[in-house]
C-alpha atoms as a PDB file:
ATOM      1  CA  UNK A   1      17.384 -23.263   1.780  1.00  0.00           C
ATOM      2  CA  UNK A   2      15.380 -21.314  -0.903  1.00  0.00           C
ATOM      3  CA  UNK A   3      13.505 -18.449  -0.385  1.00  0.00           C
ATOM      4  CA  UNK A   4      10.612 -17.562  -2.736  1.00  0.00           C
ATOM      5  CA  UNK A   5       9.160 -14.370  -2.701  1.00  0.00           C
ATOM      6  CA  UNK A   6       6.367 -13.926  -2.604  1.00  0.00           C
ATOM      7  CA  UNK A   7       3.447 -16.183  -1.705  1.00  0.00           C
ATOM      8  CA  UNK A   8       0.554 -13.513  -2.207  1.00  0.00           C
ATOM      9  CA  UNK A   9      -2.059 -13.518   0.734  1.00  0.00           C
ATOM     10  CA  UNK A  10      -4.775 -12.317  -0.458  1.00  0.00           C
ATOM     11  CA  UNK A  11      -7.778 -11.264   1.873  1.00  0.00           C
ATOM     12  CA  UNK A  12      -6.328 -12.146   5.553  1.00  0.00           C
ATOM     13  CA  UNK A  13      -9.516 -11.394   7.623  1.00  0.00           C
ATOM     14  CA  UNK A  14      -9.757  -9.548  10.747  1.00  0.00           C
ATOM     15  CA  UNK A  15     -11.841 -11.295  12.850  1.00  0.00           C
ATOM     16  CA  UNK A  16     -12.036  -9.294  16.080  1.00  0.00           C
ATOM     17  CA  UNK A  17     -11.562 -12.563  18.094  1.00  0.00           C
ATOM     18  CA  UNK A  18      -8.798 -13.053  20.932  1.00  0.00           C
ATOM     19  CA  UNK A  19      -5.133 -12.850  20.422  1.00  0.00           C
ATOM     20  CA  UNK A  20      -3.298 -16.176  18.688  1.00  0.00           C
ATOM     21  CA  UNK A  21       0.052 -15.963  16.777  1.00  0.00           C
ATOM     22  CA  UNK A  22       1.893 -12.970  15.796  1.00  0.00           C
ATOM     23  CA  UNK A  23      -0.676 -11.049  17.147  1.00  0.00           C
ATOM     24  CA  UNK A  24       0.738 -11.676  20.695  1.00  0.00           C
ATOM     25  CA  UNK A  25       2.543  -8.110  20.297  1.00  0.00           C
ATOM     26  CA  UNK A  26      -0.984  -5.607  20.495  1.00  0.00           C
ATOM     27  CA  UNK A  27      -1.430  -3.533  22.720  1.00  0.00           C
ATOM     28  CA  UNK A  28      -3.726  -2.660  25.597  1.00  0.00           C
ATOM     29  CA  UNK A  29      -7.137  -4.291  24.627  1.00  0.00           C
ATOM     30  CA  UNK A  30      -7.325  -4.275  20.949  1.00  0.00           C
ATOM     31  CA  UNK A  31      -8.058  -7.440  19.878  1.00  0.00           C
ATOM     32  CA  UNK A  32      -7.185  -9.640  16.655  1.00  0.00           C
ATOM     33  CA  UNK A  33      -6.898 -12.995  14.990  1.00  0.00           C
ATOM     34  CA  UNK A  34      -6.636 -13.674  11.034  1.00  0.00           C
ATOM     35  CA  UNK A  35      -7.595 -16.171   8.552  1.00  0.00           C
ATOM     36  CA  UNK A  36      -5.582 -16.770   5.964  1.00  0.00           C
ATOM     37  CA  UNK A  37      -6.259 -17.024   1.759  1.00  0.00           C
ATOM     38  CA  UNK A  38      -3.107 -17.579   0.021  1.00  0.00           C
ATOM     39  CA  UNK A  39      -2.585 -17.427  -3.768  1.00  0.00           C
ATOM     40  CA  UNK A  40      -0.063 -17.066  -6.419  1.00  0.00           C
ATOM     41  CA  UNK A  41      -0.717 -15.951 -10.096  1.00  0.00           C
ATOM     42  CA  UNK A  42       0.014 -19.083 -12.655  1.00  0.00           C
ATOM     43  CA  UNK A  43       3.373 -19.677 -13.394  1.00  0.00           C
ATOM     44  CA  UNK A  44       4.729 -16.725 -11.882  1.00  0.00           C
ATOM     45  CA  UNK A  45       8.142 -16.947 -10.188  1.00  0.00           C
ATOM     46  CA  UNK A  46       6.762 -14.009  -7.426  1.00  0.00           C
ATOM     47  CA  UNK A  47       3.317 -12.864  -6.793  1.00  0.00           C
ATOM     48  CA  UNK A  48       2.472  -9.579  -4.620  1.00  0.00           C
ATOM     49  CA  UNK A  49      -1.432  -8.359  -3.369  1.00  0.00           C
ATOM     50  CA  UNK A  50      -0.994  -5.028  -2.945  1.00  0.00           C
ATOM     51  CA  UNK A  51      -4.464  -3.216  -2.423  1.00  0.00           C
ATOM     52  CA  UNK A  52      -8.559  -4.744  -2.392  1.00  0.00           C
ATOM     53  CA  UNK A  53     -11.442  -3.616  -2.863  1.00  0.00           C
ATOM     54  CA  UNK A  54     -15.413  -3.863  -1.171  1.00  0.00           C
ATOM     55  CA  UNK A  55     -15.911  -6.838  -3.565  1.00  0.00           C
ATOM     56  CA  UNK A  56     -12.898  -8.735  -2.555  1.00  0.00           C
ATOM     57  CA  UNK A  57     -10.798  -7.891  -6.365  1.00  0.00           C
ATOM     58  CA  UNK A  58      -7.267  -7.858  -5.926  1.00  0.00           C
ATOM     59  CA  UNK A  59      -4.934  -5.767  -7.644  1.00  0.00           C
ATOM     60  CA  UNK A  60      -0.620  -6.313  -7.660  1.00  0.00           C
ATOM     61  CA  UNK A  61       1.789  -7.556  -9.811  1.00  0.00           C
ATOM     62  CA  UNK A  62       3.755 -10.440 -10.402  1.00  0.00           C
ATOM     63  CA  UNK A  63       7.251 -11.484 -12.066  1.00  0.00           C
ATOM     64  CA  UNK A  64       7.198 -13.819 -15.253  1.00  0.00           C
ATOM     65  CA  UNK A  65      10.161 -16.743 -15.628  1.00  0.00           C
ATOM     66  CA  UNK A  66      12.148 -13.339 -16.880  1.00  0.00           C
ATOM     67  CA  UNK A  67      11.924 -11.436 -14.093  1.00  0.00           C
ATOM     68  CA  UNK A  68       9.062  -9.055 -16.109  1.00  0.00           C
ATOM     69  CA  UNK A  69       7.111  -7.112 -13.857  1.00  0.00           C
ATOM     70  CA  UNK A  70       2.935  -7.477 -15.183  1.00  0.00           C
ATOM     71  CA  UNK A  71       0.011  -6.026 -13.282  1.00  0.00           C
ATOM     72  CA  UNK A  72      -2.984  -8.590 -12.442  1.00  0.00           C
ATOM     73  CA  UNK A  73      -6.528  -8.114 -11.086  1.00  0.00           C
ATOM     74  CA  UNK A  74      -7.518 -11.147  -9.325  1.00  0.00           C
ATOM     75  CA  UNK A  75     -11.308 -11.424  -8.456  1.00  0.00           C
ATOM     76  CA  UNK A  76     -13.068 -12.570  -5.393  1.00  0.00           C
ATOM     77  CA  UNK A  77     -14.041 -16.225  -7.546  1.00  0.00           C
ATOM     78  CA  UNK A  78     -10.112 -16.679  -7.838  1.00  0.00           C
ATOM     79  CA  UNK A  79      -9.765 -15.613 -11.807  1.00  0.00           C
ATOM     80  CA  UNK A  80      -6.495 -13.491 -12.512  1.00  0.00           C
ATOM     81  CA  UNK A  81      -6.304 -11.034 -15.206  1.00  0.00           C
ATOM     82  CA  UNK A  82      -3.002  -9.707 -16.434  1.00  0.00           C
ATOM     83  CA  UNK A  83      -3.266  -5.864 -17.519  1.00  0.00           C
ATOM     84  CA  UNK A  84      -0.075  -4.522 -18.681  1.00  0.00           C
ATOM     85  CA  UNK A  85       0.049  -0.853 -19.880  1.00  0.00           C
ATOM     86  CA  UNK A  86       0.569  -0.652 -23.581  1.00  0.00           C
ATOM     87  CA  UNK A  87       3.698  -0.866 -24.747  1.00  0.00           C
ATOM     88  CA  UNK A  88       5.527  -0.736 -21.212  1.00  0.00           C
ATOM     89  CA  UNK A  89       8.460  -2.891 -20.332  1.00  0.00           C
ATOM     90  CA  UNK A  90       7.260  -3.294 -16.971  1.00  0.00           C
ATOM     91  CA  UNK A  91       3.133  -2.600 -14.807  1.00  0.00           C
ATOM     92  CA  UNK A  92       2.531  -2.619 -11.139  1.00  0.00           C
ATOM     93  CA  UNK A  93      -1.087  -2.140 -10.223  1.00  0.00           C
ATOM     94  CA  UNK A  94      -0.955  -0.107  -7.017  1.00  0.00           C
ATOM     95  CA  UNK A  95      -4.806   0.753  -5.961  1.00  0.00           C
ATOM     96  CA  UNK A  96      -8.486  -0.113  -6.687  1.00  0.00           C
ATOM     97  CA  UNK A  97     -11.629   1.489  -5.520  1.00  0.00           C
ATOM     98  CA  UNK A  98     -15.358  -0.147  -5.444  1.00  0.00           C
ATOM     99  CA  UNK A  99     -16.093   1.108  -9.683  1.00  0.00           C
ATOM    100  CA  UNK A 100     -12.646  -1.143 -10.225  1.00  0.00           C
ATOM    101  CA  UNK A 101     -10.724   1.919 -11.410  1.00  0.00           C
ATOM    102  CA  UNK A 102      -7.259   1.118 -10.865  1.00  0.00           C
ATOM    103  CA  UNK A 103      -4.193   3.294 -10.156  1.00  0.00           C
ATOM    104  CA  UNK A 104      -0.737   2.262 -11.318  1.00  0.00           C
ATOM    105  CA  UNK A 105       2.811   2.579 -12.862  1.00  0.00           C
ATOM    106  CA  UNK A 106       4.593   1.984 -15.966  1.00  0.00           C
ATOM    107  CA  UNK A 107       7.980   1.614 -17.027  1.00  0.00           C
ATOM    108  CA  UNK A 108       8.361   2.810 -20.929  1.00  0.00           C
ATOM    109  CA  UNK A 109      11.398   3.231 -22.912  1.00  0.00           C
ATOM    110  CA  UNK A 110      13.296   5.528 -19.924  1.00  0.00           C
ATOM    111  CA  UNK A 111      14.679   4.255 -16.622  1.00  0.00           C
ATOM    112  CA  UNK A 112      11.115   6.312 -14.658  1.00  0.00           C
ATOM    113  CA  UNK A 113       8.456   4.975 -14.043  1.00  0.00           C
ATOM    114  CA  UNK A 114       4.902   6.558 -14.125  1.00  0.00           C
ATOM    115  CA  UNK A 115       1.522   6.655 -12.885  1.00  0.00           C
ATOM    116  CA  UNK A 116      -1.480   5.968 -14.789  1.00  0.00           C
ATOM    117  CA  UNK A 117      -4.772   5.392 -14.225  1.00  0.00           C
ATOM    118  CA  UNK A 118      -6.623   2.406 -15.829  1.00  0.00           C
ATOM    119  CA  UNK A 119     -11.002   1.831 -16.330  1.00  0.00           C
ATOM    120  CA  UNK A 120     -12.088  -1.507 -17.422  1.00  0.00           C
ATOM    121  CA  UNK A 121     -12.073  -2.932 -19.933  1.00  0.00           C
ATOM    122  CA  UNK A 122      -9.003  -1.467 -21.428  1.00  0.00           C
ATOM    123  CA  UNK A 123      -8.609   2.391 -21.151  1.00  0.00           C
ATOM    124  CA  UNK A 124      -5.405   3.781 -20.007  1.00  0.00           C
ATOM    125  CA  UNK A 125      -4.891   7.416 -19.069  1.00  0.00           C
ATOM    126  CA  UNK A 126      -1.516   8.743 -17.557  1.00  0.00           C
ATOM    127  CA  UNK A 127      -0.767  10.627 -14.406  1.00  0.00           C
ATOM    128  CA  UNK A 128       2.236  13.498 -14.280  1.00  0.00           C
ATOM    129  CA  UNK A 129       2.328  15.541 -11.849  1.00  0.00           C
ATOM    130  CA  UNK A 130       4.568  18.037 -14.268  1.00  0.00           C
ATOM    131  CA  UNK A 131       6.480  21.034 -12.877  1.00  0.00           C
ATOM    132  CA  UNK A 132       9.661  19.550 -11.724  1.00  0.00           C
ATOM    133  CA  UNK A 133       8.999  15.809 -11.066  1.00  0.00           C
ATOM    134  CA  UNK A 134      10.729  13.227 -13.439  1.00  0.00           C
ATOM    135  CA  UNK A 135       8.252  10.350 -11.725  1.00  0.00           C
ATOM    136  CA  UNK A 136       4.458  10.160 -10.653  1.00  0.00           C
ATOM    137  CA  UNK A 137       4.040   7.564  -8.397  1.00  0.00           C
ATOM    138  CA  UNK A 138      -0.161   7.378  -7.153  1.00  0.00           C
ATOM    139  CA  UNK A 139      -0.442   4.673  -4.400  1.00  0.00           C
ATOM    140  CA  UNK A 140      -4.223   5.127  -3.665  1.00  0.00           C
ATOM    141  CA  UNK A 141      -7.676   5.504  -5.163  1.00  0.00           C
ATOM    142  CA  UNK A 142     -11.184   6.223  -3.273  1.00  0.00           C
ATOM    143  CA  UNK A 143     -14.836   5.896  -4.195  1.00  0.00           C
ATOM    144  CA  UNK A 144     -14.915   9.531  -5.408  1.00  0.00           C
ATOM    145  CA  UNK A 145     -12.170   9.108  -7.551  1.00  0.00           C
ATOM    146  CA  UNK A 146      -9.649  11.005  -5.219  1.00  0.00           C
ATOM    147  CA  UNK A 147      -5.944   9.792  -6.022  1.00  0.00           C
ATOM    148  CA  UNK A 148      -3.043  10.296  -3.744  1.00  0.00           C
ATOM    149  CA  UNK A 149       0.309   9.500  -4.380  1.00  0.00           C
ATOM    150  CA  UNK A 150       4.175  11.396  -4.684  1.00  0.00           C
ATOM    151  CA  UNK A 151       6.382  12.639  -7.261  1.00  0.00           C
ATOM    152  CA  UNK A 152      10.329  12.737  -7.246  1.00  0.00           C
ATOM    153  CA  UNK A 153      13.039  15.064  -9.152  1.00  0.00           C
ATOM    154  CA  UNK A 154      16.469  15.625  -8.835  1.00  0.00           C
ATOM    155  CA  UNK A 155      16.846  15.870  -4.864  1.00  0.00           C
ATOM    156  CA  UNK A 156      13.365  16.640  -4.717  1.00  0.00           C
ATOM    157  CA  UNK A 157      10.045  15.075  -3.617  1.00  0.00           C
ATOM    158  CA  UNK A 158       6.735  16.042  -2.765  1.00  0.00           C
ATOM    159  CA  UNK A 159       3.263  14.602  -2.166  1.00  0.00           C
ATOM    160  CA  UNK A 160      -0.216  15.232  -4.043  1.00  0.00           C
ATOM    161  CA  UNK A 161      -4.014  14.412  -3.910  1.00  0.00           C
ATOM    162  CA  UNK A 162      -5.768  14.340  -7.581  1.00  0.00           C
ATOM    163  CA  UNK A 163      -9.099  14.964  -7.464  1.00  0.00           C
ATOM    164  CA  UNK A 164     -10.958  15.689 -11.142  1.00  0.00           C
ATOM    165  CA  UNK A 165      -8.229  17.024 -12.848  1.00  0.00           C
ATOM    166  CA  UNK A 166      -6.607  19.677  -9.842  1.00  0.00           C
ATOM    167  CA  UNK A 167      -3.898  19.139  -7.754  1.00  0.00           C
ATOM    168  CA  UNK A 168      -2.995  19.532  -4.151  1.00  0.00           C
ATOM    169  CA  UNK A 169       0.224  19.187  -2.899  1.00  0.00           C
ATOM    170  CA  UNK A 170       0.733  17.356   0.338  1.00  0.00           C
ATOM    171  CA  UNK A 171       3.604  18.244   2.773  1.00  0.00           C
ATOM    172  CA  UNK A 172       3.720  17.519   6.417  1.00  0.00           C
ATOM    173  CA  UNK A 173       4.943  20.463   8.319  1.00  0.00           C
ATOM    174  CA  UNK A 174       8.933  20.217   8.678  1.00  0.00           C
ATOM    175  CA  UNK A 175       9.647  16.887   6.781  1.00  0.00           C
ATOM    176  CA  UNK A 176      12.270  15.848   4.780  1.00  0.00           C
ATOM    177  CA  UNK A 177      10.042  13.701   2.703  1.00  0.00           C
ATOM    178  CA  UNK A 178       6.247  13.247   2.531  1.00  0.00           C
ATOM    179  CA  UNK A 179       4.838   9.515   0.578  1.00  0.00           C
ATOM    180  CA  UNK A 180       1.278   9.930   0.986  1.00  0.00           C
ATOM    181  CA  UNK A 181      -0.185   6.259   0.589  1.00  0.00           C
ATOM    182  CA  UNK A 182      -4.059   5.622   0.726  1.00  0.00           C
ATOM    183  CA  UNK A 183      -6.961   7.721   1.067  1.00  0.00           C
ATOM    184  CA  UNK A 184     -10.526   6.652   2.191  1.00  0.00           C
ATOM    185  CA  UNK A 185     -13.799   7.074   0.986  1.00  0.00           C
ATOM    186  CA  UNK A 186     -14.106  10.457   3.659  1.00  0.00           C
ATOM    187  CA  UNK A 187     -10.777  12.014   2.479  1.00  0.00           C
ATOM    188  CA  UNK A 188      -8.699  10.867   4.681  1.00  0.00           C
ATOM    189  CA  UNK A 189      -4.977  10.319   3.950  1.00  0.00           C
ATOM    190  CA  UNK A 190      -2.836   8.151   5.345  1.00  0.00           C
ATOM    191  CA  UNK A 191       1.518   7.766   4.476  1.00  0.00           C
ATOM    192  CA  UNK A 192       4.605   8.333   5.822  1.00  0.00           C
ATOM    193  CA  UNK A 193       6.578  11.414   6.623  1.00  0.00           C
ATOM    194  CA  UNK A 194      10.786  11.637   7.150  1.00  0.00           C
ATOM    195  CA  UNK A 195      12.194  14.034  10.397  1.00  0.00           C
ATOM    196  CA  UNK A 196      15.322  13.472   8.983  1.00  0.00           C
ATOM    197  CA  UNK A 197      18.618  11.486   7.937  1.00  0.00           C
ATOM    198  CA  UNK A 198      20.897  12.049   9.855  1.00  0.00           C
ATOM    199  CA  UNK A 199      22.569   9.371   8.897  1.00  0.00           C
ATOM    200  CA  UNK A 200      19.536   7.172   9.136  1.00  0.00           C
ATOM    201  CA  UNK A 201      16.055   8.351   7.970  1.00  0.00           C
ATOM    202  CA  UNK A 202      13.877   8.485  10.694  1.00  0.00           C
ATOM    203  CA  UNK A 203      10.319   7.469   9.305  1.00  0.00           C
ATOM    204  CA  UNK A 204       6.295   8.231  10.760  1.00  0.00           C
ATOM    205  CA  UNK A 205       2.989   7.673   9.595  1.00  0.00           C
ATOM    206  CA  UNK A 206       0.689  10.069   9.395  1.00  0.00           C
ATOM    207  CA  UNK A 207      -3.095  10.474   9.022  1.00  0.00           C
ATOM    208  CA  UNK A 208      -4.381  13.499   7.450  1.00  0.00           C
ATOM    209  CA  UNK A 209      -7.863  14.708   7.762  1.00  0.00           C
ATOM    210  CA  UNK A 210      -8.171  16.302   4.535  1.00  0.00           C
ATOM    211  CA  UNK A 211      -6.259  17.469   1.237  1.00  0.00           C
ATOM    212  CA  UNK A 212      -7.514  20.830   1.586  1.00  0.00           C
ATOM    213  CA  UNK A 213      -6.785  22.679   5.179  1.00  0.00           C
ATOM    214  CA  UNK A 214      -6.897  19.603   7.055  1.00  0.00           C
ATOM    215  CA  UNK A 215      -4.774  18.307  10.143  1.00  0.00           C
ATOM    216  CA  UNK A 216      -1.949  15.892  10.461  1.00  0.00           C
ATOM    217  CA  UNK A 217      -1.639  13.784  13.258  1.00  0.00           C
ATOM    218  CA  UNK A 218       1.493  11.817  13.738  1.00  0.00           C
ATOM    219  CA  UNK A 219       1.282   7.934  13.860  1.00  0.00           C
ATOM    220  CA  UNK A 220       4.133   6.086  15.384  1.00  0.00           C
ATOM    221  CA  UNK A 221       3.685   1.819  16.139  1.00  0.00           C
ATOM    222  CA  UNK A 222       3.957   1.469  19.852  1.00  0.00           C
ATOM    223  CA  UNK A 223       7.977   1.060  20.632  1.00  0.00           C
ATOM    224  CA  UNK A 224       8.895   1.368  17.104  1.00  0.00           C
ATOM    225  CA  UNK A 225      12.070   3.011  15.406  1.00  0.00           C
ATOM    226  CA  UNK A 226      10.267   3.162  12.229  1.00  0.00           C
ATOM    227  CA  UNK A 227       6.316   2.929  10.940  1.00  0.00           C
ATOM    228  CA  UNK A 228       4.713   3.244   7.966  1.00  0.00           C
ATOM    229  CA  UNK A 229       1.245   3.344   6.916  1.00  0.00           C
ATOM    230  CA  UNK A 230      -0.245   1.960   3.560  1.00  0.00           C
ATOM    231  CA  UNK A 231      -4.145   1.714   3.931  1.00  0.00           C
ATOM    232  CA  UNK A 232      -7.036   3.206   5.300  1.00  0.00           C
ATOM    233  CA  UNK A 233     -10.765   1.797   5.055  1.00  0.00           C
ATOM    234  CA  UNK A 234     -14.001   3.894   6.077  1.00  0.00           C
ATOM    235  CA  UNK A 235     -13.504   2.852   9.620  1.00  0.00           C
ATOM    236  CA  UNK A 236     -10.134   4.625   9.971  1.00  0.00           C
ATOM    237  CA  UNK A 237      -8.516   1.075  10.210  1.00  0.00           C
ATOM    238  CA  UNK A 238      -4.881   1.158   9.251  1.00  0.00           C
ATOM    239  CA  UNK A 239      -2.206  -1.210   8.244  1.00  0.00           C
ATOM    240  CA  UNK A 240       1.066  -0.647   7.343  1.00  0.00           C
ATOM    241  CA  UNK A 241       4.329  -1.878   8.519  1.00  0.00           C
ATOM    242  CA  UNK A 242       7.499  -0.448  11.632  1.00  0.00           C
ATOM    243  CA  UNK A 243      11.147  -1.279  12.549  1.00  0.00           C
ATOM    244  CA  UNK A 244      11.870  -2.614  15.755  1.00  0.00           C
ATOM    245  CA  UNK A 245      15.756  -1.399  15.150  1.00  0.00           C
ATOM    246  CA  UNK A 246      17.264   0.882  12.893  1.00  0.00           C
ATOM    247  CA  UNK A 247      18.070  -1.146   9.425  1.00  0.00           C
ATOM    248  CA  UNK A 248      16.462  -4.448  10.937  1.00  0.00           C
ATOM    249  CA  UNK A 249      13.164  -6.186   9.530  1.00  0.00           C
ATOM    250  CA  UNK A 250       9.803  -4.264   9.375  1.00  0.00           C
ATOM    251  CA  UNK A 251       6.408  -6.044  11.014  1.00  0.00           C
ATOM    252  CA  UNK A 252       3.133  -5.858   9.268  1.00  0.00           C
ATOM    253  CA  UNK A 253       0.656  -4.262  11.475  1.00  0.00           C
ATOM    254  CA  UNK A 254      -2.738  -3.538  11.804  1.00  0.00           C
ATOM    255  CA  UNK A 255      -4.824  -1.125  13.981  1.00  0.00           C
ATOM    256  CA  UNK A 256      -6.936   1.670  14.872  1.00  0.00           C
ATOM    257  CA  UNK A 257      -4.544   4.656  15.565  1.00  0.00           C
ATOM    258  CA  UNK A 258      -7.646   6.793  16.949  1.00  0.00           C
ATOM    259  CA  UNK A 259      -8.540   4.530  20.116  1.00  0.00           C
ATOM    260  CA  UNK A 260      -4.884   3.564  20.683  1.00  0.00           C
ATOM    261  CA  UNK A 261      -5.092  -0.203  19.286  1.00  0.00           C
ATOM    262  CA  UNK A 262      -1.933  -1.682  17.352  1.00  0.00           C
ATOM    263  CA  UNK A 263      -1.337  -5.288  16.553  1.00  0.00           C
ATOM    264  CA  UNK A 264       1.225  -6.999  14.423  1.00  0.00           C
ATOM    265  CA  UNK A 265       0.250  -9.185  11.804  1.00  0.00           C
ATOM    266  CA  UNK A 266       2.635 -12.632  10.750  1.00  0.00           C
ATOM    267  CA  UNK A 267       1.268 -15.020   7.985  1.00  0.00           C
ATOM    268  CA  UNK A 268       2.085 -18.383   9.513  1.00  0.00           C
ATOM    269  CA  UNK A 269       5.415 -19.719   8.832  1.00  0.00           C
ATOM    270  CA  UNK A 270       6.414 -16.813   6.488  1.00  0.00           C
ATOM    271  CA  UNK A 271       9.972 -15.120   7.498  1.00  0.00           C
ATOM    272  CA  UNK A 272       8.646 -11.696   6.132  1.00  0.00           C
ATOM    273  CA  UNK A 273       5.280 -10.274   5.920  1.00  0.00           C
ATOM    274  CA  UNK A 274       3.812  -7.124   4.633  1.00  0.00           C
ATOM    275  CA  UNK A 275       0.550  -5.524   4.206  1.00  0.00           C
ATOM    276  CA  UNK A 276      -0.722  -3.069   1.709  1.00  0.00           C
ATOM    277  CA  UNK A 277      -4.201  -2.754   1.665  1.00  0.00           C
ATOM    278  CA  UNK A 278      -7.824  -3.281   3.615  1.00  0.00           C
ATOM    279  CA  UNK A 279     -11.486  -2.869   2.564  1.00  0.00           C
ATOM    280  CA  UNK A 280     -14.427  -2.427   4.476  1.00  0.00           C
ATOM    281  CA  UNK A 281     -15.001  -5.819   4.859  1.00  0.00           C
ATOM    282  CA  UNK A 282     -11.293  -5.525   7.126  1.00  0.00           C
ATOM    283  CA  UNK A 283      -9.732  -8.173   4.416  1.00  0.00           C
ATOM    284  CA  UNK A 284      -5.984  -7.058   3.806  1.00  0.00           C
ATOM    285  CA  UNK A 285      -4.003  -7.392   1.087  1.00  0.00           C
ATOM    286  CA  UNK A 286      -0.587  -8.867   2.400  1.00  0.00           C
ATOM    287  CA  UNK A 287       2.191 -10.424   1.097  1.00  0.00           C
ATOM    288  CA  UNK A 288       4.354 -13.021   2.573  1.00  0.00           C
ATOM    289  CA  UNK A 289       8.158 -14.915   1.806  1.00  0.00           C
ATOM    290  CA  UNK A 290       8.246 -18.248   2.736  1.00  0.00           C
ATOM    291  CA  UNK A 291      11.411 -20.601   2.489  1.00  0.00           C
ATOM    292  CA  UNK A 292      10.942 -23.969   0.689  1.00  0.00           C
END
């Protein structure tokens, strides 16, 4: 049996309706059922959504018959658009906000990748964090422009919010590693945080209330051994992904951290499913692999 990976779901509505399928596994009285869009981009051997916008655009990347990574921008009508930093060997579109400025990275002629930040129709600027990172990675862009993301150097790592030109580090208190992931139109941040790896990393979300003197708040999915977060939208909706056991498969999940609601999200029929980003709207970016 074949697996292809990965059949790109774009826009999987939450409807706010009773419980069917995967999302059997919520708890206490949140409530959730999906609708499904599926897409891949033409002749692409693997297609992944990974953030949306308000207006339904899509943003990801997909892998040509040679295994080339190229970023896309799909809009709500269903047209694709291929934008591939200049002169890079390789473009993953991570992030979109509502004025369709996209965040992103780039491999060039080293084995690092890094960030940039890209304005329609074709105007590229970089993002380096500097100091002593060797890669700029920026998940995450907001309606005011805010950026989040991380940078890594040798046995070091650190998270940041960009915000017209400054920036802020981000460290929860204590952890081993910090991957900020999305930030909302309010400031929030959501990510991840490590406690430690010892031998195993032991991985939490986290919401943050602000770049600047705000709180953390740990995030953990309901009887999980591992969660992540990836996305926040103006309603402090989340969705991310958790471990049920240490090195097994993650879950996509979905919820609403703040009044205790968590449901797990599975595209019908896939064997994997993961989630990346949701809009206003509560339309998720997910990706799926699917055996044919």
């Amino acid at each position: 049996m074949k697996s292809r990976s990965a059949v790109s779901l774009a826009v999987a509505a939450l409807l706010g309706m009773l419980l069917r399928g995967g999302i059997a596994q919520a708890q206490a009285a949140s409530s959730f059922s999906f609708s499904f869009t599926s897409f891949d981009y033409p002749g692409a051997i693997s297609t992944q959504a990974l953030a949306t916008n308000q207006n339904g655009i899509v943003v990801g990347y997909y892998l040509d018959a040679n295994s080339a990574e190229h970023g896309f921008v799909r809009s709500a009508d269903g047209q694709f658009k291929e934008v591939d930093y200049p002169g890079a060997v390789g473009t993953i579109l991570l992030g979109i906000n509502d004025s369709k400025e996209v965040v992103g990275l780039y491999n060039g002629t080293d084995t690092f990748y890094q960030g940039f930040i890209f304005e329609p129709p074709n105007q590229f600027t970089p993002i380096y964090y500097g100091g002593l990172a060797s890669e700029t990675t920026p998940y995450g862009i907001n309606n005011n422009g805010q950026i989040v993301g991380a940078w890594s150097g040798d046995q070091i790592q650190g998270g940041f919010s960009l915000l017209d030109g400054t920036y802020t580090d981000l460290f929860y208190p204590n952890a081993e590693f910090t991957n900020p992931d999305g930030v909302n139109s309010a400031g929030v941040i959501v990510g991840s945080w490590v406690s430690a790896c010892t031998p195993l990393c032991q991985n939490h979300g986290f919401i943050l209330t602000s770049a600047v003197d705000g709180t953390y708040t740990d995030v953990n999915f309901p009887g999980s051994v591992a969660t992540y977060i990836d996305a926040i939208n103006d309603s402090n909706e989340v969705v991310g992904a958790y471990g049920k056991a240490a090195g097994g498969y993650y879950q996509a999940w979905v919820g609403l951290p703040s009044k205790n609601q968590y449901a797990t999200l599975d595209y019908p029929g896939a064997i994997f499913t993961a989630v990346c980003g949701i809009n206003n709207a509560r339309h998720i970016a997910i990706t799926s692999m699917q055996t044919t």
